[in-house]
Protein backbone atom coordinates (compact mmCIF):
# COMPACT_ATOMS: atom_id res chain seq x y z
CA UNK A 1 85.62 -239.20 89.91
CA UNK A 2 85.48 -237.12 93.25
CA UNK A 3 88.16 -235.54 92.17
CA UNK A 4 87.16 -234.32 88.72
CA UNK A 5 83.71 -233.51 90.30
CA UNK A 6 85.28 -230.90 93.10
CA UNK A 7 87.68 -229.98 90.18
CA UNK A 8 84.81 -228.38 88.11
CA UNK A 9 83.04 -227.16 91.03
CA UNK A 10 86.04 -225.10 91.71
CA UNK A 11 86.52 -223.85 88.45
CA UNK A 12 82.69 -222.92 88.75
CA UNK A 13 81.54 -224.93 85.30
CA UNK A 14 77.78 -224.98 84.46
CA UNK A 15 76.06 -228.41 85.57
CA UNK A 16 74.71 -229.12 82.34
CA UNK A 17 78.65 -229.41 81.10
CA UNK A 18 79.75 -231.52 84.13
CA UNK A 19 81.14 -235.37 83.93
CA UNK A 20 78.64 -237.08 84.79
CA UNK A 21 79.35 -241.27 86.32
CA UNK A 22 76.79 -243.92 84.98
CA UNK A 23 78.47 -246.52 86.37
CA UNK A 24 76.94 -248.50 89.22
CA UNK A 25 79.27 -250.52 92.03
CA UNK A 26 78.36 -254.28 92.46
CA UNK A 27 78.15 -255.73 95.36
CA UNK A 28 81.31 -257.40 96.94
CA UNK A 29 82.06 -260.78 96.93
CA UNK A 30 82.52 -261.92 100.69
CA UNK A 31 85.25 -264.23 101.60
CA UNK A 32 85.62 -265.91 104.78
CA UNK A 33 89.03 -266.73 106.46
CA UNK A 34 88.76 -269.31 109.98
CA UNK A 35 92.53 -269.78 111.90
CA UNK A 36 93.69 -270.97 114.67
CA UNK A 37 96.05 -268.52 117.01
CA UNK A 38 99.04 -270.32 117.44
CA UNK A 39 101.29 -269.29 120.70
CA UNK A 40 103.82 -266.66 120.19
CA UNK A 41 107.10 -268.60 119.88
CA UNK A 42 110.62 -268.06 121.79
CA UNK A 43 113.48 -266.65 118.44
CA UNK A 44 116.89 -266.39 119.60
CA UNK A 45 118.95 -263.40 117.65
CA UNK A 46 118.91 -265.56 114.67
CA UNK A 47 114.81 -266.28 114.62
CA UNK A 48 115.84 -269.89 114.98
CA UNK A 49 112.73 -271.49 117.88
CA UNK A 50 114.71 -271.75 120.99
CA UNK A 51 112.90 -274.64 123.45
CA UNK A 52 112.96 -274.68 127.45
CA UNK A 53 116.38 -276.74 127.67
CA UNK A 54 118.54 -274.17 125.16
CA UNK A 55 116.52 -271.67 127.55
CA UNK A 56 118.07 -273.06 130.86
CA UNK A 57 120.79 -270.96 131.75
CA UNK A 58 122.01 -273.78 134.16
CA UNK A 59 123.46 -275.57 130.30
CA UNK A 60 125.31 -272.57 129.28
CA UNK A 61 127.50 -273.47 125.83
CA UNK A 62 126.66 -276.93 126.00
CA UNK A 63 123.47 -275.84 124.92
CA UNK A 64 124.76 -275.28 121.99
CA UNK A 65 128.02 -277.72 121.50
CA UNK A 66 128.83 -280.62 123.04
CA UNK A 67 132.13 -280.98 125.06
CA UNK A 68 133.82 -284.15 125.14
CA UNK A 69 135.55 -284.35 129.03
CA UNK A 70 137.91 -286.27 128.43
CA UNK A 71 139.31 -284.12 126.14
CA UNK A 72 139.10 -281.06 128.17
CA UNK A 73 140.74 -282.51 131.18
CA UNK A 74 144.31 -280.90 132.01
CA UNK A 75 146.48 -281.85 134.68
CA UNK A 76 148.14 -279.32 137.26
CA UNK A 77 151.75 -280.41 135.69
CA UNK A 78 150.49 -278.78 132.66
CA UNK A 79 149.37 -276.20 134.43
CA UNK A 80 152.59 -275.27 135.74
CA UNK A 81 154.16 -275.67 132.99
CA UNK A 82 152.16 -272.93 131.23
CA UNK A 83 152.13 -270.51 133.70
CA UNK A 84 156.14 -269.94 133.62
């Protein structure tokens, strides 16, 4: 309506052929909204939560895997034998 009414000011129209609003606003309904604030978490690069212990950098991949020593234990023959 603003619009319209600046609109036929500018065009310089006589009052008595202005738009004229009847309508009337009612009053708003109020709503009320009660939260909490939660603590702002810790995302790795994937927004996954990441806790203290994945945190630690003293873990390092077995943070994230778990290694099975025995396994993972080589010998220095094999060693050797690699390395020629």
């Amino acid at each position: 309506m603003k619009r319209l009414i600046a609109l036929e000011k500018k065009l310089k129209i006589p009052e008595e052929n202005r738009s004229i609003c009847d309508g009337e606003l009612r009053p708003a309904k109020s709503i009320e909204i009660k939260a909490t604030r939660v603590d702002r978490l810790n995302l790795d690069n994937f927004g996954r939560p990441v806790t203290e212990k994945e945190n630690n950098g003293d873990l390092g991949l077995r943070a994230y895997i778990s290694v099975d020593k025995k396994a993972v234990d080589i010998k220095t023959e094999d060693v050797s034998i690699l390395k020629s």
